[in-house]
Protein backbone atom coordinates (compact mmCIF):
# COMPACT_ATOMS: atom_id res chain seq x y z
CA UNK A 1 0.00 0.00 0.00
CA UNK A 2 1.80 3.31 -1.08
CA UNK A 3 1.24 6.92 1.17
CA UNK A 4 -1.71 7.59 -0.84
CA UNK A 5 -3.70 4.74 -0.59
CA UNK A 6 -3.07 4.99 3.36
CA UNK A 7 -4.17 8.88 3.60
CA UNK A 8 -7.89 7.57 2.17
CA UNK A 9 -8.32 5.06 3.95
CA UNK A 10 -7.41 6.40 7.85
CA UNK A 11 -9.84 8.21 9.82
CA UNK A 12 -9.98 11.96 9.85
CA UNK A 13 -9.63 11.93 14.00
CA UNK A 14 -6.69 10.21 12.67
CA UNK A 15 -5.24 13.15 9.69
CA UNK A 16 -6.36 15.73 12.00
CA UNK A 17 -4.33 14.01 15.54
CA UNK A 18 -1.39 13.68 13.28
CA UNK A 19 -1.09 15.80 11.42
CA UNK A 20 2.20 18.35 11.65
CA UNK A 21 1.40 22.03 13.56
CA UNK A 22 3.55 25.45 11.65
CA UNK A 23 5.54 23.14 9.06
CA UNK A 24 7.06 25.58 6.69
CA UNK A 25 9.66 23.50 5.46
CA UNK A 26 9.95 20.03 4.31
CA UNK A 27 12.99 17.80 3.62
CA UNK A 28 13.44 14.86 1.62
CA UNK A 29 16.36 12.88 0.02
CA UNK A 30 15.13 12.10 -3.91
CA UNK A 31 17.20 9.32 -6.24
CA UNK A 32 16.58 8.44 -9.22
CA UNK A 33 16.09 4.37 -11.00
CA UNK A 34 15.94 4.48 -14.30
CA UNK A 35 14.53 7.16 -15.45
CA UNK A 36 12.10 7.88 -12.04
CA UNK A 37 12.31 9.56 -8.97
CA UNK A 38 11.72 8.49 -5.58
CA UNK A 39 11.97 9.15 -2.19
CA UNK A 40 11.05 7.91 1.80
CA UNK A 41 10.99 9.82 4.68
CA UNK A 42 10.30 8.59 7.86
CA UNK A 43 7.84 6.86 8.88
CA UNK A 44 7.72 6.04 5.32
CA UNK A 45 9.68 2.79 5.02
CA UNK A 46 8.66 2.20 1.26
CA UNK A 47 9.67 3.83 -1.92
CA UNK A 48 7.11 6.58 -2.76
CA UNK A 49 7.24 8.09 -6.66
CA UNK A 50 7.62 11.51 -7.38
CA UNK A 51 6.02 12.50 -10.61
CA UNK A 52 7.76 15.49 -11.95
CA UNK A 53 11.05 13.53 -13.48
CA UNK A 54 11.85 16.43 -16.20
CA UNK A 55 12.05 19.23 -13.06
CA UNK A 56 13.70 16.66 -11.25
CA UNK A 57 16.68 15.95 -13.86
CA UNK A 58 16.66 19.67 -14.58
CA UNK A 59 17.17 20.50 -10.95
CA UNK A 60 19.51 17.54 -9.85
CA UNK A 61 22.30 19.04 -13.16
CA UNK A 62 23.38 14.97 -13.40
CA UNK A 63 23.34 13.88 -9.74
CA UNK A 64 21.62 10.58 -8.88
CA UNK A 65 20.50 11.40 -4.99
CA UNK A 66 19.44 14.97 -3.95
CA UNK A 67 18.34 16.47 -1.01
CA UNK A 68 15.19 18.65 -1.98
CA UNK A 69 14.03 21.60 0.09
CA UNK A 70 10.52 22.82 0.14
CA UNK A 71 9.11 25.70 1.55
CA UNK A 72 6.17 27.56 2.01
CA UNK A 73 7.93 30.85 2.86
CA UNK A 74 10.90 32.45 0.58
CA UNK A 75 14.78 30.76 0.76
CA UNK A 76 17.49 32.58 0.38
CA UNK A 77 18.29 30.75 -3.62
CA UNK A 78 15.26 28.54 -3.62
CA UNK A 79 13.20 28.52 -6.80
CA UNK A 80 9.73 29.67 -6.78
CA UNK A 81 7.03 27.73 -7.88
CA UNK A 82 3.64 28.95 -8.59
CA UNK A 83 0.23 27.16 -7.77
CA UNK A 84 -1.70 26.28 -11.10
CA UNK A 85 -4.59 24.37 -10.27
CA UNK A 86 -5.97 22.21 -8.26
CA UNK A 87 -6.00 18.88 -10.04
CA UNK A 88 -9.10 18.35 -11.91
CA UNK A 89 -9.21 14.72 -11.62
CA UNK A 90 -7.95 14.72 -7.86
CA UNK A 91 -9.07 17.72 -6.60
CA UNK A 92 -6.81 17.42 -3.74
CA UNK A 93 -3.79 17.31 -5.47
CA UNK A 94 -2.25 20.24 -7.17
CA UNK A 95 -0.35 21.57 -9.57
CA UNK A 96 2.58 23.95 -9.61
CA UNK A 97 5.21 25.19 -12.25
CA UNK A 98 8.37 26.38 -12.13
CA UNK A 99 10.01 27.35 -15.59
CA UNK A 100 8.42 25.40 -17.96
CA UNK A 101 7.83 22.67 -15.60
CA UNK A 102 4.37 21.35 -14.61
CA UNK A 103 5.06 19.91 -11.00
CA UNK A 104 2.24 17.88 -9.42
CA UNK A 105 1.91 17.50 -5.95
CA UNK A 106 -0.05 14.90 -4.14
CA UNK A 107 -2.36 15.78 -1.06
CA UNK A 108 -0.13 14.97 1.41
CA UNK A 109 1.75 18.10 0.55
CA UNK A 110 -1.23 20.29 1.23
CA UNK A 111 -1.86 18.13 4.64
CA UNK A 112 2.04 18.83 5.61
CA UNK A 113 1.86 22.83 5.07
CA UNK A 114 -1.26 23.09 5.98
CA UNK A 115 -3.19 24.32 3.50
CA UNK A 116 -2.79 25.32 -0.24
CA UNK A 117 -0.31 27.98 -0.81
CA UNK A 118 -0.07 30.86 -3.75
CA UNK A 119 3.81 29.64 -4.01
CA UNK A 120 6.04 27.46 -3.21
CA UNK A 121 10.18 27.51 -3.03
CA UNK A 122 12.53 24.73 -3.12
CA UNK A 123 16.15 24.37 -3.22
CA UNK A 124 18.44 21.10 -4.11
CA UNK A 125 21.80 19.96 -3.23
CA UNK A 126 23.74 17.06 -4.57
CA UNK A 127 23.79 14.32 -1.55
C-alpha cells in the first residue's frame, strides 16, 4: 500500500491528531532508477514516486540522490514555484510550475503545510 492509498483510507480523528502544527519546510532525500524519482521519509519505510522527473533531472544538473528543500515561505536561492490548479481529476492534489515545468503535488503536501499555498520555493543539493 503506497502513502496515498493509506491517507484515504485512515480516519480523519486520525489526519487531524497527526497531522504536523507550523511546518514551513519540508525535507526529503530524492534518487533516481531508471529514469524515475523516488523518495522515503520517515515513517515512510517504502519507496514513494515523485512525478515530476523532467524538473527533477533539470534540478539535480546529473546527480543521482538529492536532497530537496521545500518551503512555504521564501529561501534565500530557492526557486519559486507557482500554484496552477488544483488537479481536476484529484481535486486534492495540485499543480505547480516552475520554468516550464508542470510539478504535481499529491495531497499529502497540502496536509504537511497546511493548506494550499499561492507559491512554493525549493532548493536542491547534490547528496
Amino acid at each position: 500500500m503506497n502513502m496515498t492509498n493509506f491517507y484515504w483510507f485512515t480516519p480523519q480523528w486520525v489526519k487531524d491528531f497527526f497531522k504536523p502544527k507550523n511546518k514551513t519546510k519540508l525535507v526529503i532525500t530524492a534518487y533516481k532508477e531508471g529514469s524515475s524519482w523516488y523518495f522515503n521519509k520517515p515513517p515512510i519505510t517504502w519507496k514513494e514516486s515523485l512525478m515530476f522527473p523532467e524538473a527533477l533531472d533539470e534540478i539535480a544538473k546529473g546527480a543521482n540522490k538529492i536532497k530537496l528543500t521545500i518551503s512555504s515561505k521564501p529561501m534565500e536561492g530557492a526557486h519559486k514555484m507557482w500554484w496552477f490548479q488544483s488537479d481536476p481529476c484529484w481535486m486534492e492534489s495540485n499543480i505547480y510550475y516552475w520554468q516550464d515545468h508542470e510539478i504535481w503535488l499529491c495531497p499529502w503536501n497540502q496536509w504537511w503545510f497546511g493548506e494550499v499555498h499561492e507559491n512554493l520555493w525549493f532548493a536542491a543539493e547534490a547528496v
